[in-house]
PDB file of N, CA and C in Angstrom:
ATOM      1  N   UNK A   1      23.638 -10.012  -0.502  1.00  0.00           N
ATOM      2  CA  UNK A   1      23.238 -10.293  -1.862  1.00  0.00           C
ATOM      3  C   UNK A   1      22.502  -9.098  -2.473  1.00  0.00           C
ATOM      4  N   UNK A   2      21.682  -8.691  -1.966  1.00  0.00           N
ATOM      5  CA  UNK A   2      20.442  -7.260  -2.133  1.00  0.00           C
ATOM      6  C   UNK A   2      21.995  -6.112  -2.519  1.00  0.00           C
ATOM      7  N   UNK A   3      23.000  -5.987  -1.837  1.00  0.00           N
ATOM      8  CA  UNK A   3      23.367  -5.119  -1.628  1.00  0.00           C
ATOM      9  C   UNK A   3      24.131  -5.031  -3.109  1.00  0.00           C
ATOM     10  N   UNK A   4      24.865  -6.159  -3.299  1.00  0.00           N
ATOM     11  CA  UNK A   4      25.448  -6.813  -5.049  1.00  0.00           C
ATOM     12  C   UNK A   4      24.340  -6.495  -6.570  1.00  0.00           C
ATOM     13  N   UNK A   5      23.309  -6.981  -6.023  1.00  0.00           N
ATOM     14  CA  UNK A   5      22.523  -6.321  -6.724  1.00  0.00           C
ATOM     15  C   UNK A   5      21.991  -4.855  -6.942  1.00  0.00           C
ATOM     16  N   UNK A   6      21.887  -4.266  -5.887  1.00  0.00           N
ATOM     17  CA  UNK A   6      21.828  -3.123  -6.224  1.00  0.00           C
ATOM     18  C   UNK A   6      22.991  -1.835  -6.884  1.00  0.00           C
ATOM     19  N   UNK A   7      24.184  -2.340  -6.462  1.00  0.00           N
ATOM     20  CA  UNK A   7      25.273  -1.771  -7.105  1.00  0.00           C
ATOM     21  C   UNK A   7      25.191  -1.934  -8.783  1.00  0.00           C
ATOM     22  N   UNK A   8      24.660  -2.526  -9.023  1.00  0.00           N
ATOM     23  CA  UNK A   8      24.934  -3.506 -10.440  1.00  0.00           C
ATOM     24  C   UNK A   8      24.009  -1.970 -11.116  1.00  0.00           C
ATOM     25  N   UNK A   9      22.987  -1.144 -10.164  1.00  0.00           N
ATOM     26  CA  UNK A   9      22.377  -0.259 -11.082  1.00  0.00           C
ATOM     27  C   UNK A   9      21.216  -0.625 -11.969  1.00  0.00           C
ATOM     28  N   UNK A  10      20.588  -1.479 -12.083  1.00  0.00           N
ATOM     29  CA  UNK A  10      19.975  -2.334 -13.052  1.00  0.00           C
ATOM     30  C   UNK A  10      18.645  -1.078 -13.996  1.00  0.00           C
ATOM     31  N   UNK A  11      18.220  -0.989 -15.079  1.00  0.00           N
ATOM     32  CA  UNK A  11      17.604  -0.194 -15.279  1.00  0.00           C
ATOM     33  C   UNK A  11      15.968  -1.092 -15.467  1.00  0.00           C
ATOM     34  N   UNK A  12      15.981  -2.141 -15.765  1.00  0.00           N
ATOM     35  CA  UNK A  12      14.833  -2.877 -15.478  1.00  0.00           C
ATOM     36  C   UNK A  12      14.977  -4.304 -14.806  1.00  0.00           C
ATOM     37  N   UNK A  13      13.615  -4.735 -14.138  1.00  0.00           N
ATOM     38  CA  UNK A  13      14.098  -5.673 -13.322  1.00  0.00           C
ATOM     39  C   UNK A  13      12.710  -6.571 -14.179  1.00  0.00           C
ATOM     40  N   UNK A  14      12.506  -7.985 -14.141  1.00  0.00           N
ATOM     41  CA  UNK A  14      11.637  -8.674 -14.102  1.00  0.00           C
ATOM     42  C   UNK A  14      11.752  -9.851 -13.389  1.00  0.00           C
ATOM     43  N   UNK A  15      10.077 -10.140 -12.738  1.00  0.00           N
ATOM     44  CA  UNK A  15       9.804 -11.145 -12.241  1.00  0.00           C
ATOM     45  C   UNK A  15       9.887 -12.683 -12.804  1.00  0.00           C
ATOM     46  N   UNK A  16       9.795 -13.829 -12.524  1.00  0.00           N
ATOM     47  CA  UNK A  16       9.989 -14.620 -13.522  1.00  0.00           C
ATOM     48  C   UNK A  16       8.267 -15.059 -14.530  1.00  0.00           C
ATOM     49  N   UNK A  17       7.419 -14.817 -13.316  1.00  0.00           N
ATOM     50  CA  UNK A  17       5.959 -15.088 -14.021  1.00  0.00           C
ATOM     51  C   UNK A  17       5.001 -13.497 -13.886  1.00  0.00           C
ATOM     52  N   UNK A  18       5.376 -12.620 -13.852  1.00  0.00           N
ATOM     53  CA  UNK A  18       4.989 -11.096 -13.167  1.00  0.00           C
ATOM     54  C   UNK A  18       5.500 -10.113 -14.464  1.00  0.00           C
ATOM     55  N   UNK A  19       5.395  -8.857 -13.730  1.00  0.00           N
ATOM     56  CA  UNK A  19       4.983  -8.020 -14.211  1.00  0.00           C
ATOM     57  C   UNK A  19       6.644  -7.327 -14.118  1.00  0.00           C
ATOM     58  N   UNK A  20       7.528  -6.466 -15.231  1.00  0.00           N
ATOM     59  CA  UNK A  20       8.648  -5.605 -15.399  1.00  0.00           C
ATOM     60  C   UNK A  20       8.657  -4.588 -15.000  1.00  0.00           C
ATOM     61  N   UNK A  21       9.464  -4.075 -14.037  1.00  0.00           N
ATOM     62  CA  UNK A  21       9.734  -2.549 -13.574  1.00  0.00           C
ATOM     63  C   UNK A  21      10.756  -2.098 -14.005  1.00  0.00           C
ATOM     64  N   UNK A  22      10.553  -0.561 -15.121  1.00  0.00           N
ATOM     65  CA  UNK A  22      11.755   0.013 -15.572  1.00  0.00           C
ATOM     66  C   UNK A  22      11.820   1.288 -14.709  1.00  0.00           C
ATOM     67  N   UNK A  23      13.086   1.463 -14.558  1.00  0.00           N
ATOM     68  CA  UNK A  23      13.479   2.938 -13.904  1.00  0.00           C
ATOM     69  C   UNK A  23      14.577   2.749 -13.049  1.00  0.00           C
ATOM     70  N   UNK A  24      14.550   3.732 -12.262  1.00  0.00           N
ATOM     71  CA  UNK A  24      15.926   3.399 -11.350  1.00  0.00           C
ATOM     72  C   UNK A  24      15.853   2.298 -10.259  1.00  0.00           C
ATOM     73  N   UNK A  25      16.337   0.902 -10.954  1.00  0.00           N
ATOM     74  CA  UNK A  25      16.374  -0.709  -9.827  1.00  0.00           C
ATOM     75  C   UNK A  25      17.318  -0.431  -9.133  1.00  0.00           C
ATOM     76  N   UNK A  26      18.488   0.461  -9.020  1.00  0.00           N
ATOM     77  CA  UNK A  26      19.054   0.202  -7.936  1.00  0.00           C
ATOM     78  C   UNK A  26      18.492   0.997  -6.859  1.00  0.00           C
ATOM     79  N   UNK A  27      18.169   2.220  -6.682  1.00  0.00           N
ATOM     80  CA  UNK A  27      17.127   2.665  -5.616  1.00  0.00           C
ATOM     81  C   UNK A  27      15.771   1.550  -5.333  1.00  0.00           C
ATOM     82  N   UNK A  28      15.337   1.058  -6.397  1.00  0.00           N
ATOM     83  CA  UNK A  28      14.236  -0.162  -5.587  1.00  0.00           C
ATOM     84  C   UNK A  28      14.476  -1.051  -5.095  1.00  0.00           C
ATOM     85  N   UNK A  29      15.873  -1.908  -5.145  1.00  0.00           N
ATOM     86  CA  UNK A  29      16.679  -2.830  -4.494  1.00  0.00           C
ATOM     87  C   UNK A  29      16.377  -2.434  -3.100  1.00  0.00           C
ATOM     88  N   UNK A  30      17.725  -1.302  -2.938  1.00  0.00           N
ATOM     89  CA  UNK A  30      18.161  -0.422  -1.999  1.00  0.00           C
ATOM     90  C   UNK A  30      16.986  -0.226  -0.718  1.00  0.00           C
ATOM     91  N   UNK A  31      15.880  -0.132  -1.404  1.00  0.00           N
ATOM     92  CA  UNK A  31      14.376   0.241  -0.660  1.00  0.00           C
ATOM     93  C   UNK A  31      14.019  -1.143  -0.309  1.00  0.00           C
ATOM     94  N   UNK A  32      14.300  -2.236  -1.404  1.00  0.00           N
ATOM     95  CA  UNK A  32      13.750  -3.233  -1.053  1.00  0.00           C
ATOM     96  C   UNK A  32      14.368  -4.034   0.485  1.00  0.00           C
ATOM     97  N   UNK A  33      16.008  -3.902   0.090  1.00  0.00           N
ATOM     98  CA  UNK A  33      16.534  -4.222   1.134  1.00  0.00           C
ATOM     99  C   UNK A  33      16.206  -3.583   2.654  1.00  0.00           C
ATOM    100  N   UNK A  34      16.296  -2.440   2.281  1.00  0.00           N
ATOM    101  CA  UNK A  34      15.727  -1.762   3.954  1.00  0.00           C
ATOM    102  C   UNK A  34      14.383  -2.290   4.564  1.00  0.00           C
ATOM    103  N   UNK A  35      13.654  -2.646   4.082  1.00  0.00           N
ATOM    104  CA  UNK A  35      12.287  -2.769   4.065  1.00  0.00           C
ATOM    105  C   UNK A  35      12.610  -4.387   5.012  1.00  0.00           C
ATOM    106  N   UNK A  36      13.215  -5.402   3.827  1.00  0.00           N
ATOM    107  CA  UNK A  36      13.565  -6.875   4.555  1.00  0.00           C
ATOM    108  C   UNK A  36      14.167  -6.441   5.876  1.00  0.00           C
ATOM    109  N   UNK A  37      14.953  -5.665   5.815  1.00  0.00           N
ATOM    110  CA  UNK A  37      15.840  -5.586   7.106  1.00  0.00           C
ATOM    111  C   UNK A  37      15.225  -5.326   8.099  1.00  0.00           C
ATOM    112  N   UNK A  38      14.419  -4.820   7.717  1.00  0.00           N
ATOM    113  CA  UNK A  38      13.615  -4.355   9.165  1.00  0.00           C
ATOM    114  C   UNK A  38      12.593  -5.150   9.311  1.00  0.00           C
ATOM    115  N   UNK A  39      12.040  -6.005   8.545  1.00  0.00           N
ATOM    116  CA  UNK A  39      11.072  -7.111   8.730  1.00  0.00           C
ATOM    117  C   UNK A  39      12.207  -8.127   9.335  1.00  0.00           C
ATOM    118  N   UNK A  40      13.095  -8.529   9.303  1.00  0.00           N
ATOM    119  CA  UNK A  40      13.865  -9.407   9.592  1.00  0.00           C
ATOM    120  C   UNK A  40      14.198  -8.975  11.331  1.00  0.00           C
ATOM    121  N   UNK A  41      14.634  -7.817  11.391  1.00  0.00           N
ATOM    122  CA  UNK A  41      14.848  -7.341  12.924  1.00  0.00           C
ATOM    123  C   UNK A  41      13.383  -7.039  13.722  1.00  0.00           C
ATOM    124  N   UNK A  42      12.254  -7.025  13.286  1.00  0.00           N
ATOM    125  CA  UNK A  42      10.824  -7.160  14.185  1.00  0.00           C
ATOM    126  C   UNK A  42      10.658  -8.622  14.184  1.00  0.00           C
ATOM    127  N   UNK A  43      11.182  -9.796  13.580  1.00  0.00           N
ATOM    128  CA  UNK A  43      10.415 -11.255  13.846  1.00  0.00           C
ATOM    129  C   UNK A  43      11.413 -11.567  14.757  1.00  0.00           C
ATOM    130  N   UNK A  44      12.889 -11.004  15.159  1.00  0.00           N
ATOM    131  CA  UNK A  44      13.539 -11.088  15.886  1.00  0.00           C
ATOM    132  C   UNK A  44      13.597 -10.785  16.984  1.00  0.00           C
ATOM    133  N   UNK A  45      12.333  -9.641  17.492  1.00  0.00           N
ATOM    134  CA  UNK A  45      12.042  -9.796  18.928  1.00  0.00           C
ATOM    135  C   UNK A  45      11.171 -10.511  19.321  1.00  0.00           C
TER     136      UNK A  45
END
């Protein structure tokens, strides 16, 4: 899903009750996803 989204390029993203980030969203996706992934593979050992 992370990965769909980040293709998409997005130039701003918002939260639904938070705060808007403009700039390059598909590199913060991209970051975001790596980040889960690897939280996901440490609760896994």
């Amino acid at each position: 899903m992370m990965n769909g989204l980040t293709r998409l390029n997005p130039r701003t993203l918002a939260l639904m009750h938070g705060s808007a980030f403009s700039g390059d969203g598909g590199k913060m996706l991209g970051d975001l996803a790596k980040v889960m992934q690897e939280l996901a593979v440490k609760d896994a050992l």
